[in-house]
N, C-alpha and C. Protein backbone atom coordinates (compact mmCIF):
# COMPACT_ATOMS: atom_id res chain seq x y z
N UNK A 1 98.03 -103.18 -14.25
CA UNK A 1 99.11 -102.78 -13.36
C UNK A 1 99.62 -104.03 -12.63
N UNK A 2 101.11 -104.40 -12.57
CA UNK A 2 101.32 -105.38 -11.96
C UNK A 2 102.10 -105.19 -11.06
N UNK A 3 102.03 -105.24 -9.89
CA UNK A 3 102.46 -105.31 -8.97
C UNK A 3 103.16 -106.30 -8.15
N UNK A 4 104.17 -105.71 -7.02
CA UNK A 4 105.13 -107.29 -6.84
C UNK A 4 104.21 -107.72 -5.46
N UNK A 5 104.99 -108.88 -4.98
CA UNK A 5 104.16 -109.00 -3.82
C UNK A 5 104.18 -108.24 -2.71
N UNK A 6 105.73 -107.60 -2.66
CA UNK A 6 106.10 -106.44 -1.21
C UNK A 6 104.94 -105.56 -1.47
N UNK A 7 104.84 -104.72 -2.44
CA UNK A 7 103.83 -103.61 -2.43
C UNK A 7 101.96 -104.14 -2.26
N UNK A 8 101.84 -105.57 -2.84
CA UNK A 8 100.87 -105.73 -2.27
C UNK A 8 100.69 -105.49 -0.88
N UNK A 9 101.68 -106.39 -0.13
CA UNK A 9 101.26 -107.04 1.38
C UNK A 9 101.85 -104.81 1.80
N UNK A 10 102.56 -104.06 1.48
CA UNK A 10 102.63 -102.81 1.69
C UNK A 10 100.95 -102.44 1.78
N UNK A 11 100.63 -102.14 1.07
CA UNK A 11 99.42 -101.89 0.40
C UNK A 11 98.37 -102.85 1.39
N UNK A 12 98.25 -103.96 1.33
CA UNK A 12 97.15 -104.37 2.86
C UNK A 12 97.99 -103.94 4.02
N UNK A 13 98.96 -104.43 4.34
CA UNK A 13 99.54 -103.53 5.95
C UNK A 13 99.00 -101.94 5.89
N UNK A 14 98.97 -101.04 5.30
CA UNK A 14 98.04 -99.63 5.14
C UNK A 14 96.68 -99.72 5.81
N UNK A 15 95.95 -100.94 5.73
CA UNK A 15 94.66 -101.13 5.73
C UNK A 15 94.67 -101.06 7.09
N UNK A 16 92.84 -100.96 7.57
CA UNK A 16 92.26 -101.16 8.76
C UNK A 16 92.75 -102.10 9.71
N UNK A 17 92.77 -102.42 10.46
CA UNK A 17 92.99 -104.01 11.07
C UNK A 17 91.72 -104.50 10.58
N UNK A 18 90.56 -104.68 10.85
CA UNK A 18 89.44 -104.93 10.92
C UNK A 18 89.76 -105.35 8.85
N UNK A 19 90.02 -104.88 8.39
CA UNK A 19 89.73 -104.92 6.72
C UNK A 19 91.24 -106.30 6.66
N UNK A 20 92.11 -105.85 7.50
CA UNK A 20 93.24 -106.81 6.78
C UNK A 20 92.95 -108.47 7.73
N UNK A 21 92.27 -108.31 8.64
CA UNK A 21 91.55 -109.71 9.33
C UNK A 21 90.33 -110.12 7.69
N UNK A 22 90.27 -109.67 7.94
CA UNK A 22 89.39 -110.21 6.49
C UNK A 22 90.58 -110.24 5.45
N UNK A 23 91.07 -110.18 5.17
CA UNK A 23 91.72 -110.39 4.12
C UNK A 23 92.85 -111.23 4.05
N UNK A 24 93.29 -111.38 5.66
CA UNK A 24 94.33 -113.18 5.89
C UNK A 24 93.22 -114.01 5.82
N UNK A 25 91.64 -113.70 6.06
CA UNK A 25 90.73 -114.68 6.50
C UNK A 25 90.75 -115.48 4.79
N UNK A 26 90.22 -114.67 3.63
CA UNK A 26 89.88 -114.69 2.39
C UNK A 26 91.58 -115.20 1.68
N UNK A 27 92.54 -115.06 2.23
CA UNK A 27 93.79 -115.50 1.62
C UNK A 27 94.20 -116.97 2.25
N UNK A 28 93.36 -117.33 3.02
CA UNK A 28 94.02 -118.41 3.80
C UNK A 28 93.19 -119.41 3.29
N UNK A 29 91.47 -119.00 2.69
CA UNK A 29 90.18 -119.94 2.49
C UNK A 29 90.98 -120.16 1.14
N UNK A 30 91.86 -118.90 0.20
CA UNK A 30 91.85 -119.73 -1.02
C UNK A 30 93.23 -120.45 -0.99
N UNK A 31 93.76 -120.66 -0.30
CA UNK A 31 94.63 -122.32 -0.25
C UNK A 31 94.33 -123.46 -0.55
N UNK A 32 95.30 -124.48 -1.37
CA UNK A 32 94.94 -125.48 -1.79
C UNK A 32 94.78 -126.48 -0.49
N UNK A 33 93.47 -126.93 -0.52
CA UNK A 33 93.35 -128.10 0.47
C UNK A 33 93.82 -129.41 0.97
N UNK A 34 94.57 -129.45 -0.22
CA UNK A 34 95.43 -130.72 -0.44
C UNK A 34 96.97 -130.50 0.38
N UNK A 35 97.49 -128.95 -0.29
CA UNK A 35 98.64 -128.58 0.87
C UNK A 35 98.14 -128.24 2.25
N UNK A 36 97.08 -127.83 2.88
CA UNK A 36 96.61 -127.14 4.08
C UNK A 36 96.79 -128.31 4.27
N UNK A 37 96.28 -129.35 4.27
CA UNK A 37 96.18 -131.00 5.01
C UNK A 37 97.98 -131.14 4.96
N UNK A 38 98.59 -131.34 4.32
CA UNK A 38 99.94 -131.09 4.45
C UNK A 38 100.69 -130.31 5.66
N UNK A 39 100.32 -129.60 5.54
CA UNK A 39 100.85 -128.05 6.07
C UNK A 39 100.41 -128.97 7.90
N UNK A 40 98.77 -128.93 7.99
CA UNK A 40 98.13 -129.48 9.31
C UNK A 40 99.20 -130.48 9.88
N UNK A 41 99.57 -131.76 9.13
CA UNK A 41 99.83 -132.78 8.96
C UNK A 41 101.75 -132.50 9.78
N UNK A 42 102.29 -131.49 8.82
CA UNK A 42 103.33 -130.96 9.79
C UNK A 42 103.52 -130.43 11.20
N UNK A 43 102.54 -130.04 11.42
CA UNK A 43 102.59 -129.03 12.39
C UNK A 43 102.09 -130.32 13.46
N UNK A 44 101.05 -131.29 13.20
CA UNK A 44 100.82 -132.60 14.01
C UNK A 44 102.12 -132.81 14.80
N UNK A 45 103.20 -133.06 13.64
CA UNK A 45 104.25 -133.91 13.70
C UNK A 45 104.79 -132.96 14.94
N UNK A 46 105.45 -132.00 14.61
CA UNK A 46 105.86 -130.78 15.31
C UNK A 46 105.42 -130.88 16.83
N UNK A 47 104.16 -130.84 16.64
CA UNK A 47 103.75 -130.71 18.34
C UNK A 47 104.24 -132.15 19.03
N UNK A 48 103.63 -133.09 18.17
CA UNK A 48 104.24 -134.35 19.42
C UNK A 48 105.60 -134.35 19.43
N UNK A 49 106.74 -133.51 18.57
CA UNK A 49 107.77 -133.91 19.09
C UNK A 49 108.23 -133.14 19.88
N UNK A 50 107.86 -131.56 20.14
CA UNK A 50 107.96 -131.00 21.15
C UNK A 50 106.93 -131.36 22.53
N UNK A 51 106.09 -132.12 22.24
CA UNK A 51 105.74 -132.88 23.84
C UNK A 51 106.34 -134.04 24.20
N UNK A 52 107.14 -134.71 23.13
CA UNK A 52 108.02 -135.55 23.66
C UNK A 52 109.16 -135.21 24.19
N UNK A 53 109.68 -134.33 23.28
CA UNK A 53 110.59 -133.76 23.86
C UNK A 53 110.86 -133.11 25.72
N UNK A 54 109.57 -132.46 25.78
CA UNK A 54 109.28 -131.86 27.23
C UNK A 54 108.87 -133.43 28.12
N UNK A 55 108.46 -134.42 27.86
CA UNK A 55 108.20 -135.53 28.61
C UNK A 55 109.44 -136.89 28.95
N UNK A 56 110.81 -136.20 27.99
CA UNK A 56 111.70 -136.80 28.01
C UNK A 56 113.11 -136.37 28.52
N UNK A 57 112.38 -135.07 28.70
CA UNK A 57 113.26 -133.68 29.86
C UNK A 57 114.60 -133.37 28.54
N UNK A 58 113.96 -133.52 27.50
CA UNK A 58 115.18 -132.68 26.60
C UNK A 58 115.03 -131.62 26.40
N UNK A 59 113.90 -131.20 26.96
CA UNK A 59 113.91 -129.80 27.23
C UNK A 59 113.25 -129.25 28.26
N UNK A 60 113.58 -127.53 29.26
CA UNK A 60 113.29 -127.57 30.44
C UNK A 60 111.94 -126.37 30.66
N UNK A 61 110.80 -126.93 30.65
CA UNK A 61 109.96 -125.78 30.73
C UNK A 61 110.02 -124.53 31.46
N UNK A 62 109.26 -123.53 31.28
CA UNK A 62 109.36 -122.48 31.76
C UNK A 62 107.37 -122.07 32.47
N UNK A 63 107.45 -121.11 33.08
CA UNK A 63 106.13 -120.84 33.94
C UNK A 63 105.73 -120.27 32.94
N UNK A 64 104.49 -119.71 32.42
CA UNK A 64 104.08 -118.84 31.61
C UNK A 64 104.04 -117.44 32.27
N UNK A 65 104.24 -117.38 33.20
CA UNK A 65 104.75 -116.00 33.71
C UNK A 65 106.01 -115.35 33.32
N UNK A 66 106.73 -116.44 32.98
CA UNK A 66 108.28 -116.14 32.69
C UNK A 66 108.45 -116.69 31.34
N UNK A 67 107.75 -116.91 30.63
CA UNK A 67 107.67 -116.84 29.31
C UNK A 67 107.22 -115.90 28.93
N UNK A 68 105.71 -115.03 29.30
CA UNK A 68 105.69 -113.69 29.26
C UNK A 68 106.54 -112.50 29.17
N UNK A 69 107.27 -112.64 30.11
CA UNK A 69 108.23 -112.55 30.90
C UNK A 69 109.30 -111.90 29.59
N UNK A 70 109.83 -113.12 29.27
CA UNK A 70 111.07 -113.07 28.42
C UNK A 70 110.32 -112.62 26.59
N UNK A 71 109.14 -112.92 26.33
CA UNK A 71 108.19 -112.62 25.40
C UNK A 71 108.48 -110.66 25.26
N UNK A 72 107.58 -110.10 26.49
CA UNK A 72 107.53 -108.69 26.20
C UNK A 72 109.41 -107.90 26.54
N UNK A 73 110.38 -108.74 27.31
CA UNK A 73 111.85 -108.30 26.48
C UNK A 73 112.03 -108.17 25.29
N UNK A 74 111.72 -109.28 24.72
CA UNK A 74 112.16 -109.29 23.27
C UNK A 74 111.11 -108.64 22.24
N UNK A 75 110.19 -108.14 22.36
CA UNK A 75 109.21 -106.97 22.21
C UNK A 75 109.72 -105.79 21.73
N UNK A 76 110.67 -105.56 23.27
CA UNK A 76 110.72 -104.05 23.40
C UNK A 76 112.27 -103.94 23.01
N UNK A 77 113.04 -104.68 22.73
CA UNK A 77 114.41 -104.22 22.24
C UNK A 77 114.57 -103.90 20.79
């Protein structure tokens, strides 16, 4: 039976929470290690340029209260 990928990830979204945490856990271990170091390697980049960014005032932080804040708005619309 072959199946596409929507009806897979259909088919785990059905599942337990508890069963589909195991199963991003077991989908994430079989990634190639060579892209995960990649992948890491981006996301490096990413963060220092959004802390440069915030240390160079190109951009204007917010409280985490009010990131919350604006977080559970966009939640509920």
């Amino acid at each position: 039976m072959n199946m596409t990928v929507e009806q897979i990830a259909d088919e785990a979204l059905s599942l337990p929470s508890e069963a589909r945490a195991l199963l991003a856990d077991r989908l994430v271990e079989s990634l190639d290690p060579v892209e995960d170091g990649y992948i890491r390697q981006l996301w490096v980049t990413e963060a220092l340029r959004r802390r440069d960014d915030v240390r160079h005032g190109r951009v204007k932080t917010i409280s985490s209260e009010e990131g919350l804040v604006r977080v559970r708005q966009a939640v509920s619309r």
